[in-house]
Each structure stands twice: as structure tokens, then as C-alpha cells.
N, C-alpha and C. Protein backbone atom coordinates (compact mmCIF):
# COMPACT_ATOMS: atom_id res chain seq x y z
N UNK A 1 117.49 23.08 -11.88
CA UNK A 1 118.05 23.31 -10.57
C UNK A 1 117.00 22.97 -9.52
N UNK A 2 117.48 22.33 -8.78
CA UNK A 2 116.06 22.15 -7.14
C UNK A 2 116.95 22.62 -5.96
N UNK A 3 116.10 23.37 -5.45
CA UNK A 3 116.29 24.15 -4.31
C UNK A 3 115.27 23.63 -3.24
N UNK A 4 116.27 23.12 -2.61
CA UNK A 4 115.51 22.29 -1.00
C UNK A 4 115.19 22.53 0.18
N UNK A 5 114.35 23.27 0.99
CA UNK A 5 114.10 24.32 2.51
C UNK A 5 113.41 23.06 2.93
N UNK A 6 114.12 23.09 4.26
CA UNK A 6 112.99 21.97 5.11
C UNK A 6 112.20 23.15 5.91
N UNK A 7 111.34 23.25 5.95
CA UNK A 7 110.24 23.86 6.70
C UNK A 7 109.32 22.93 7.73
N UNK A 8 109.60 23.47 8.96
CA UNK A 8 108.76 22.63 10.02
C UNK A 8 109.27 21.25 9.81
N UNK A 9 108.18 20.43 9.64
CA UNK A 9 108.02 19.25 9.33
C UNK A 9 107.32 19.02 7.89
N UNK A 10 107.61 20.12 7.43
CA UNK A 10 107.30 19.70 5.90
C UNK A 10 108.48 20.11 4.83
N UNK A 11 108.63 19.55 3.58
CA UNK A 11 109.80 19.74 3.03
C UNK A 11 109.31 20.55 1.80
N UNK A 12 109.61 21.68 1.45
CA UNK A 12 109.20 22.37 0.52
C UNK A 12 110.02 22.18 -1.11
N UNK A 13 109.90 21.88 -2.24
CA UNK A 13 110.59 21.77 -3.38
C UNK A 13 110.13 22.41 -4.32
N UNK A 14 111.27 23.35 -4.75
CA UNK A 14 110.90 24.40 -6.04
C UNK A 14 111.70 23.89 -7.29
N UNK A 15 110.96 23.22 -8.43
CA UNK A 15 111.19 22.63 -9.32
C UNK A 15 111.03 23.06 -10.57
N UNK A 16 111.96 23.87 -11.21
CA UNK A 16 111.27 24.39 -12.38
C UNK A 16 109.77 25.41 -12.54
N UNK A 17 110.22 26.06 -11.58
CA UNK A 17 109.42 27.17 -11.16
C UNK A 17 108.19 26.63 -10.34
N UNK A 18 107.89 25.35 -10.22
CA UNK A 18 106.81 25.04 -9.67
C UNK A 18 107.54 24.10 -7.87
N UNK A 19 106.24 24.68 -7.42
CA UNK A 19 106.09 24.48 -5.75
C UNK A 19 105.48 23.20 -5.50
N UNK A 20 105.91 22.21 -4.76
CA UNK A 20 104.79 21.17 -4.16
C UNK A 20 105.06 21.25 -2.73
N UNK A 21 104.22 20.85 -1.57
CA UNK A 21 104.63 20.92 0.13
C UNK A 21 104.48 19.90 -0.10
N UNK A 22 105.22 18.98 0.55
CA UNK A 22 104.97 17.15 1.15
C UNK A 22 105.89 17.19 2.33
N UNK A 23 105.00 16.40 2.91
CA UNK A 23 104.62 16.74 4.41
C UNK A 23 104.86 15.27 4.97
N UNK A 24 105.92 14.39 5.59
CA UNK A 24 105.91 12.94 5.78
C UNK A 24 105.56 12.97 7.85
N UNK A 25 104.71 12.96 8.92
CA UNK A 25 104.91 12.80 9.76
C UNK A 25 103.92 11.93 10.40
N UNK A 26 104.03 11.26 11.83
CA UNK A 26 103.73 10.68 12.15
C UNK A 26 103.65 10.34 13.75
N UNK A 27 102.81 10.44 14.48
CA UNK A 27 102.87 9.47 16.02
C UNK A 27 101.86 8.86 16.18
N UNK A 28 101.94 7.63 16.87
CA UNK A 28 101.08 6.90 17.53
C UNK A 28 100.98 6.48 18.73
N UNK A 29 100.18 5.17 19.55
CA UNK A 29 100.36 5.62 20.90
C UNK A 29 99.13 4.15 21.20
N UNK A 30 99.66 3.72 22.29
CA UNK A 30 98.94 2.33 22.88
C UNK A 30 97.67 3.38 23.45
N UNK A 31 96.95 2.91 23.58
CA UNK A 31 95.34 3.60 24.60
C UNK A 31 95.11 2.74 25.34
N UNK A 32 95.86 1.54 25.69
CA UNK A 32 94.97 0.30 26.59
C UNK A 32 96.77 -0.41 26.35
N UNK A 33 96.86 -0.87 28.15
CA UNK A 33 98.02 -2.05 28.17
C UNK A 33 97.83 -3.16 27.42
N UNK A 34 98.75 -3.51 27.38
CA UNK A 34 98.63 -4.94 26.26
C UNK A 34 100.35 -5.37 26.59
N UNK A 35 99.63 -6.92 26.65
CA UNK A 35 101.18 -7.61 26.68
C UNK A 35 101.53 -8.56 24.86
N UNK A 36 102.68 -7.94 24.61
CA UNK A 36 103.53 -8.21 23.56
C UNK A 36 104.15 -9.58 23.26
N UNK A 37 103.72 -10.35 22.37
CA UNK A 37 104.80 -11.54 22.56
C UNK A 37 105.70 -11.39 21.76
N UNK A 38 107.04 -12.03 21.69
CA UNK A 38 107.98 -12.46 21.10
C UNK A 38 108.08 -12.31 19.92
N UNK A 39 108.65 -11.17 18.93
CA UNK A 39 108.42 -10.75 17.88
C UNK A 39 107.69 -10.37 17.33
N UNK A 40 106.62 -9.95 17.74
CA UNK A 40 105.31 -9.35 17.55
C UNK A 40 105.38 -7.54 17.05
N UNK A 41 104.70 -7.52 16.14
CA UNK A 41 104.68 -6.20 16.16
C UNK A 41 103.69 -5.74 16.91
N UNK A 42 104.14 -4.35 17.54
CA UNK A 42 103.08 -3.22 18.42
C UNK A 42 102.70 -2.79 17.36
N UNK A 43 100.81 -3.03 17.71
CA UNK A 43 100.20 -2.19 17.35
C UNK A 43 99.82 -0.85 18.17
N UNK A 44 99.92 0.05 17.96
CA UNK A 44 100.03 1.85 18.37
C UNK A 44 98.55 2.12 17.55
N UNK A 45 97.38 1.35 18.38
CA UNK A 45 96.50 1.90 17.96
C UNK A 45 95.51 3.37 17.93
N UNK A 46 96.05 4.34 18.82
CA UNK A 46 95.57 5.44 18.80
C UNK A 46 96.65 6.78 17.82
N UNK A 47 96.03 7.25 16.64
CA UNK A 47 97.07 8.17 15.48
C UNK A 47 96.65 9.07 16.21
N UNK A 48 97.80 10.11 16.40
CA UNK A 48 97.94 11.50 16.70
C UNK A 48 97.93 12.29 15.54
N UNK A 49 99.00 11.90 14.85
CA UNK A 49 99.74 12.69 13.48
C UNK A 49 99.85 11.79 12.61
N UNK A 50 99.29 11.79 11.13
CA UNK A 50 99.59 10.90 10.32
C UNK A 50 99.79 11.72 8.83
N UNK A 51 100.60 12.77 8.31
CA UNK A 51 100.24 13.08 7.81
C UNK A 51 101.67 12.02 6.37
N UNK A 52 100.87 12.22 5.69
CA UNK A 52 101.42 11.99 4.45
C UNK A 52 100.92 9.81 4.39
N UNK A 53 100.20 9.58 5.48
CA UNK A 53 99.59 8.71 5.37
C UNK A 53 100.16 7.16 5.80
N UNK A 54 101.53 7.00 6.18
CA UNK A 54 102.31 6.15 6.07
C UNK A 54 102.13 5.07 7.49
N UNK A 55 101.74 5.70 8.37
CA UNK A 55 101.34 4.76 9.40
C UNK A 55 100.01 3.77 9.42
N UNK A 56 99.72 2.34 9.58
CA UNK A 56 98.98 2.05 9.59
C UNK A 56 98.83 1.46 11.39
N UNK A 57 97.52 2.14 11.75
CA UNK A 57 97.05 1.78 12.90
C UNK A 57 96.38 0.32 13.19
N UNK A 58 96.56 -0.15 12.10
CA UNK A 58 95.59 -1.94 12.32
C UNK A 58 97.00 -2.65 11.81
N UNK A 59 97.91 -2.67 11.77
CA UNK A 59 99.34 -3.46 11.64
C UNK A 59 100.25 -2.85 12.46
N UNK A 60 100.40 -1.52 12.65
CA UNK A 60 101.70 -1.06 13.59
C UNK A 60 103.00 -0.89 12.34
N UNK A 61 102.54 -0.78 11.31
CA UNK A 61 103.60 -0.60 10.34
C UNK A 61 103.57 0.69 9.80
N UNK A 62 104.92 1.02 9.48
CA UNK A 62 104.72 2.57 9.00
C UNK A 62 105.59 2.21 7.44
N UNK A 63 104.80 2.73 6.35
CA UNK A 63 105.39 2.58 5.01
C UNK A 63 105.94 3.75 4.47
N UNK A 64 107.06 3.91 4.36
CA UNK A 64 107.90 5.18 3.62
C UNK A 64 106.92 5.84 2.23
N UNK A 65 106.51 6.23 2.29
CA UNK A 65 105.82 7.00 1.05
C UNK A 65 106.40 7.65 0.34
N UNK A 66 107.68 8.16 0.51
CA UNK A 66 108.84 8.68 -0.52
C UNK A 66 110.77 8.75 0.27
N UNK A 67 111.52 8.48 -0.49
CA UNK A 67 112.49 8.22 0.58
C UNK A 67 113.38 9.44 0.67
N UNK A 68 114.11 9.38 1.35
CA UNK A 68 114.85 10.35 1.92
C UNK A 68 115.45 9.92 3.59
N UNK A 69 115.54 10.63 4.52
CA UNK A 69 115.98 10.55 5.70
C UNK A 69 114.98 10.90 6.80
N UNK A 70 114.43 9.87 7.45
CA UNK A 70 113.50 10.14 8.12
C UNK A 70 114.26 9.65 10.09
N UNK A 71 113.59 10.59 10.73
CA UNK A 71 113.94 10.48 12.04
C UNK A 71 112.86 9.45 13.20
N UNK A 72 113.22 8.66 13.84
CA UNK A 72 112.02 7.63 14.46
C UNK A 72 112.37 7.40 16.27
N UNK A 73 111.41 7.29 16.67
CA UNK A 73 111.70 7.53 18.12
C UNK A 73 110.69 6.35 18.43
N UNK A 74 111.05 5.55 19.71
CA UNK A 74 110.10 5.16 20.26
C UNK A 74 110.31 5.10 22.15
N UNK A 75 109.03 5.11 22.29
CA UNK A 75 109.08 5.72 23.96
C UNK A 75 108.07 4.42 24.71
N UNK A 76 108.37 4.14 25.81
CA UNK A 76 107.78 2.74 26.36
C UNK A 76 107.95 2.87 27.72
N UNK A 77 106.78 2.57 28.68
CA UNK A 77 106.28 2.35 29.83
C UNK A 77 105.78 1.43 29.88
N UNK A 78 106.39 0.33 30.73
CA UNK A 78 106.14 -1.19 30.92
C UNK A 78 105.24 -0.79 32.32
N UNK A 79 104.71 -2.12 32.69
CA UNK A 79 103.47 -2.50 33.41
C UNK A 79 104.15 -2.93 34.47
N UNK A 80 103.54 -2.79 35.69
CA UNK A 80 104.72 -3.37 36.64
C UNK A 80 105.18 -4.79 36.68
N UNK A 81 105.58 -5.45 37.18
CA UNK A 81 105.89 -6.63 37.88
C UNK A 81 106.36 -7.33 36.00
N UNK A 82 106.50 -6.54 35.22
CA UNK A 82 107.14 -7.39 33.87
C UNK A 82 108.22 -6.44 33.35
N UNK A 83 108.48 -7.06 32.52
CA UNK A 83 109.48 -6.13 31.52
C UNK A 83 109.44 -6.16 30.34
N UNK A 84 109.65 -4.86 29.78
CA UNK A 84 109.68 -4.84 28.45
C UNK A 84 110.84 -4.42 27.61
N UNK A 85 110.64 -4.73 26.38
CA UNK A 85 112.56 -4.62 25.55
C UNK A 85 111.90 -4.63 24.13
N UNK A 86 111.61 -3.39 23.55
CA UNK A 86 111.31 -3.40 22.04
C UNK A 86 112.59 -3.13 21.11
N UNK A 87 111.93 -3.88 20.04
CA UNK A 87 113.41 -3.24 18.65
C UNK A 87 112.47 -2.83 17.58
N UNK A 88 113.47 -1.58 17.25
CA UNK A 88 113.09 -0.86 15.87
C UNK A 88 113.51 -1.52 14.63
N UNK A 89 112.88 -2.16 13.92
CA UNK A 89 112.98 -2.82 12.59
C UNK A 89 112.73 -1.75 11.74
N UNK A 90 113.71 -1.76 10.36
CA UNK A 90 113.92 -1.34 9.51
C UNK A 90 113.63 -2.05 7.96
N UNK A 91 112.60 -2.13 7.33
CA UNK A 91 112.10 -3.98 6.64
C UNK A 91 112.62 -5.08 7.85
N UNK A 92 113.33 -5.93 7.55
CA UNK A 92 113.24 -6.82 8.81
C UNK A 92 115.12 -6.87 9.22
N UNK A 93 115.70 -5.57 9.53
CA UNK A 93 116.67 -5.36 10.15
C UNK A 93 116.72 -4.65 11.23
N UNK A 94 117.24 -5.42 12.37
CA UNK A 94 116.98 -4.96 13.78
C UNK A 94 117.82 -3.36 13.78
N UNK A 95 117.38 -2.68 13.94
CA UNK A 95 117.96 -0.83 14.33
C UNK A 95 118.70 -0.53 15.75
N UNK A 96 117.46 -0.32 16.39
CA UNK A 96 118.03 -0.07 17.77
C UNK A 96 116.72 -0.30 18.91
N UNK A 97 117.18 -0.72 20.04
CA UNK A 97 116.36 -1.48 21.19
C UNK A 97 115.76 -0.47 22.50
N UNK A 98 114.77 -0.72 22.97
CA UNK A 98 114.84 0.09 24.29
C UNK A 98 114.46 -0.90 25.56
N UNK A 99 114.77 -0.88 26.58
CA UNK A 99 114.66 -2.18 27.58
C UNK A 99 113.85 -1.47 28.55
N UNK A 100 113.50 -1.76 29.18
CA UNK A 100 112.84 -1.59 31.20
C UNK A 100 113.29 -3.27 31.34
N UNK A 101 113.74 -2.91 33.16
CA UNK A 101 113.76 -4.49 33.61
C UNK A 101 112.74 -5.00 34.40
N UNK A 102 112.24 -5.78 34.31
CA UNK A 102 111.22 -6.16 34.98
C UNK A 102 111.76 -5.51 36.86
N UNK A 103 110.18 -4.99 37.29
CA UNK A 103 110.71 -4.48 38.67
C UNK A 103 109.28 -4.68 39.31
N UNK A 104 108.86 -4.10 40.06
CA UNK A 104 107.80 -3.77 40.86
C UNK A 104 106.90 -2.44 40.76
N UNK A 105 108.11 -1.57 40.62
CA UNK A 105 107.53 -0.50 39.44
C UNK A 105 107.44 -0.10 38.08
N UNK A 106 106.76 1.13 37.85
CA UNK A 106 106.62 1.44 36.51
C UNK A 106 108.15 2.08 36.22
N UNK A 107 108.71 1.71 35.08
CA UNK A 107 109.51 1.89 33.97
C UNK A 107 109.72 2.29 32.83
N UNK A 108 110.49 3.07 32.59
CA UNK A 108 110.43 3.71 31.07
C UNK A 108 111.63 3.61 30.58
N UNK A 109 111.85 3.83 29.10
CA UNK A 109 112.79 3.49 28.29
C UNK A 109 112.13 4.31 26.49
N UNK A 110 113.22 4.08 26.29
CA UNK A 110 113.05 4.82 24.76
C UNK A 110 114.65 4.97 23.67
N UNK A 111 114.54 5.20 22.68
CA UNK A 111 115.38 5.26 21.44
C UNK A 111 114.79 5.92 20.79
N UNK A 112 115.84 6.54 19.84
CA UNK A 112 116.29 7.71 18.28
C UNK A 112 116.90 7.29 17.54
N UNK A 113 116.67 7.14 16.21
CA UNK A 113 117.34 6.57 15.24
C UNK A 113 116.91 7.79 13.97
N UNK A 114 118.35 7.88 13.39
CA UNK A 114 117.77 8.71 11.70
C UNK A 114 118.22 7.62 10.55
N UNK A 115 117.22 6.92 9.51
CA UNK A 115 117.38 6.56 8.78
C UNK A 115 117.16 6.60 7.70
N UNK A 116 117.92 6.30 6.73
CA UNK A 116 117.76 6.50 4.90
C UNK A 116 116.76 5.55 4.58
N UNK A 117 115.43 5.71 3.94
CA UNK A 117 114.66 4.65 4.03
C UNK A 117 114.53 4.67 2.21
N UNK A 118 113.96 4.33 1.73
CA UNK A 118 113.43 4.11 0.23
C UNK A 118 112.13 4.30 0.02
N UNK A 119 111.16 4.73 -0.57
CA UNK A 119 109.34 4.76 -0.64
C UNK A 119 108.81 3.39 -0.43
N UNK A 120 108.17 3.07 -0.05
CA UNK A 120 108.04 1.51 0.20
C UNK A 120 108.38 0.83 1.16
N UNK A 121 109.79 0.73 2.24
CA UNK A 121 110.47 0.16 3.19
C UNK A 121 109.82 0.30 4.00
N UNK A 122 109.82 -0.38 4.85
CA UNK A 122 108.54 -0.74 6.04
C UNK A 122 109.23 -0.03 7.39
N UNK A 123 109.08 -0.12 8.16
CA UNK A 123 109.53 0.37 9.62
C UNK A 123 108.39 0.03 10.45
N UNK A 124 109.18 -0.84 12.17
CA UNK A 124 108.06 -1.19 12.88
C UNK A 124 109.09 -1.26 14.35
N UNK A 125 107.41 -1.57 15.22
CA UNK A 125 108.26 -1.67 16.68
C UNK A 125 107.96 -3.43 16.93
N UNK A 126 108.91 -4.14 17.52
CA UNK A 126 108.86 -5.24 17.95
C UNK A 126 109.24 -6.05 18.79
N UNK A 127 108.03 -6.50 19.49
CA UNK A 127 109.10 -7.01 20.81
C UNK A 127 110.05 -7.93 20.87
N UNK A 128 111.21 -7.75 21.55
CA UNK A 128 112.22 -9.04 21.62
C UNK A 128 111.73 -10.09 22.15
N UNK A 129 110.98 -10.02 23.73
CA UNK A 129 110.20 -10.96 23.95
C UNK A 129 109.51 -10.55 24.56
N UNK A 130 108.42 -11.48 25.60
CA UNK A 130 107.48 -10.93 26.05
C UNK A 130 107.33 -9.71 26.37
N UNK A 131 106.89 -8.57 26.52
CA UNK A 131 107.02 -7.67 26.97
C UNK A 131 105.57 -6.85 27.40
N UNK A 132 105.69 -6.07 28.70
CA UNK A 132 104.11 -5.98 28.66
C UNK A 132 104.09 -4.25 28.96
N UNK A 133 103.49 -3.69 28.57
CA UNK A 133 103.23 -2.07 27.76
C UNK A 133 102.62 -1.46 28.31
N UNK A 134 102.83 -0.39 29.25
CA UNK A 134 101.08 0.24 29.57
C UNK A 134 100.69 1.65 28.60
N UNK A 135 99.53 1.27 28.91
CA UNK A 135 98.74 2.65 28.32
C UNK A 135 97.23 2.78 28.59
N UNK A 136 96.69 3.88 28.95
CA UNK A 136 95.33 4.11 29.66
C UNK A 136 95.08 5.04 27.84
N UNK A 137 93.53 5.30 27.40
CA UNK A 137 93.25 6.34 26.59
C UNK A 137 93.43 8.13 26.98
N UNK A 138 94.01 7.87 28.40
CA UNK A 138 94.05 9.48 28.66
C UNK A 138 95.21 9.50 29.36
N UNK A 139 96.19 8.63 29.13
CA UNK A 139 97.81 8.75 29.53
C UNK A 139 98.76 7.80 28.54
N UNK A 140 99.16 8.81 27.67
CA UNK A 140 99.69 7.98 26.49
C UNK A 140 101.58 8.04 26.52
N UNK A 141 101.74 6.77 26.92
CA UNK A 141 103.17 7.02 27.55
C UNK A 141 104.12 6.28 26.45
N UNK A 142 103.34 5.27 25.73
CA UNK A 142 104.25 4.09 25.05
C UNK A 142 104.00 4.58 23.66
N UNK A 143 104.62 4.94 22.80
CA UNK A 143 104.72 5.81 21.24
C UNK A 143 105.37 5.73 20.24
N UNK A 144 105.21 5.76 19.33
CA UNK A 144 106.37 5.28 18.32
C UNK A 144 105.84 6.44 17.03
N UNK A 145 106.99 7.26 16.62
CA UNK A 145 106.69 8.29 15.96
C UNK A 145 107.97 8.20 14.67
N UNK A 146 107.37 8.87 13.95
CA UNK A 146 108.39 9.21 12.56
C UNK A 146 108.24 10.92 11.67
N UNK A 147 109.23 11.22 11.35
CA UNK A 147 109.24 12.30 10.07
C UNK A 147 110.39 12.51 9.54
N UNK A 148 110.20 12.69 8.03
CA UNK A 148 110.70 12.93 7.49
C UNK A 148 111.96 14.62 7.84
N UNK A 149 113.52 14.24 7.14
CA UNK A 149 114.15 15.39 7.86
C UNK A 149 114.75 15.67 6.30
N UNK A 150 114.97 14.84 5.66
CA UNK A 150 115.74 15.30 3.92
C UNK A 150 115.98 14.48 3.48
N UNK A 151 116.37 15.02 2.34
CA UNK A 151 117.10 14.44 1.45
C UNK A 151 118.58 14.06 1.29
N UNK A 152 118.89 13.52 0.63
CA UNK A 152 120.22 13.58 0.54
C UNK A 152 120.85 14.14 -0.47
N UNK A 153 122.18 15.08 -0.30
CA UNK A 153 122.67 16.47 -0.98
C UNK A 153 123.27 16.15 -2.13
């Protein structure tokens, strides 16, 4: 019999009398503007939360480390006088988009997605096209985060 408690952000499993915690979460975060080209993955070089290990900060890729249903957000403050429009890739299937239009001011935008992923399946942010990003190291506005929420019943 397995008996399944999601706790916090960690998922607890009692298996034949024995306990393991695994723990899948994740945010990251630009520290410095940077302009994006055209299918490019963001790199989110500053980790907040990485636990269970799946984000890599030198690619911008986050690798499922066990599957189940994980929840993903990404949040974006474009630079003025451009615009930006990222998509959430799922291995290399477009998810869902967030836009700013190019203006004169600063802009924000963001998306939520919950997806069934597999251990292994990649997940990333990417720009549609140019797109240009801000971020200072002590105002972290542009983010792309993940955790795990279950299993399936």
C-alpha cells in the first residue's frame, strides 16, 4: 500500500513501513539585463531554491529528476524602449507565452502552467524573439520557478 501527503513543498512516501522526503523545487532569476535572441534559452543565472537539484544555472534548463506533476511559473520585466515575449518549453513543445509590448516604459508579464513531466524531460524559458529582460543583482523581477505538486492517483 503507498500512502501519499504532500507536505509543503516536499512530498512525503510511506512505503512498506519505510519513509523517504523528496523534495523537487526550484527558482531562479536574471541579476543583470540581457537581451534574448530568437529562440534562445534564458539563462536565470542567479539560484534561489534548487532543491532536489534539477535546475541548471549555466544552460537555463531545468531536468525533471522524478516525474509526477510539477507546477512552473515564469515572471518577466522587459527593459524599456523593447519588448519582450517568452515561451515555456516542455522538451521542445511550446506550453504557454508571456508578452510585454515594446513601450517606453517598464513592463511586466508572466504565466502558470501545471505539467505531467517524466524524470528526465527538460523544461525551459525561450524567447520568441528578440526580447530584452531586465534585472539588477538587488531587484530580481524576471524568474522562472518550478515544484513539484504529485503524483498521479
Amino acid at each position: 500500500m503507498l500512502l501519499t501527503a504532500v507536505i509543503s513543498l516536499g512530498l512525503l512516501s510511506l512505503v512498506h513501513g519505510q519513509c523517504a522526503l523528496k523534495t523537487v523545487a526550484f527558482t531562479a532569476a536574471l541579476s543583470h539585463s540581457q537581451t534574448v535572441d530568437n529562440n534562445q534559452v534564458v539563462v536565470y543565472d542567479n539560484t534561489i531554491t534548487n532543491h532536489g537539484l534539477g535546475y541548471d544555472n549555466k544552460t537555463g534548463i531545468f531536468t525533471a529528476p522524478a516525474e509526477g506533476f510539477f507546477l512552473f511559473h515564469l515572471h518577466l520585466l522587459k527593459t524599456k524602449n523593447q519588448e519582450a515575449w517568452l515561451e515555456l518549453f516542455h522538451n521542445d513543445d511550446l506550453i504557454v507565452s508571456a508578452y510585454a509590448q515594446n513601450s517606453t516604459q517598464f513592463d511586466a508579464a508572466g504565466n502558470s502552467v501545471i505539467l505531467w513531466v517524466m524524470a528526465g524531460d527538460r523544461v525551459d524559458i525561450r524567447a520568441h524573439r528578440l526580447s530584452g529582460l531586465f534585472g539588477k543583482p538587488d531587484e530580481l523581477y524576471t524568474t522562472f520557478s518550478g515544484h513539484y505538486v504529485g503524483a498521479k492517483s
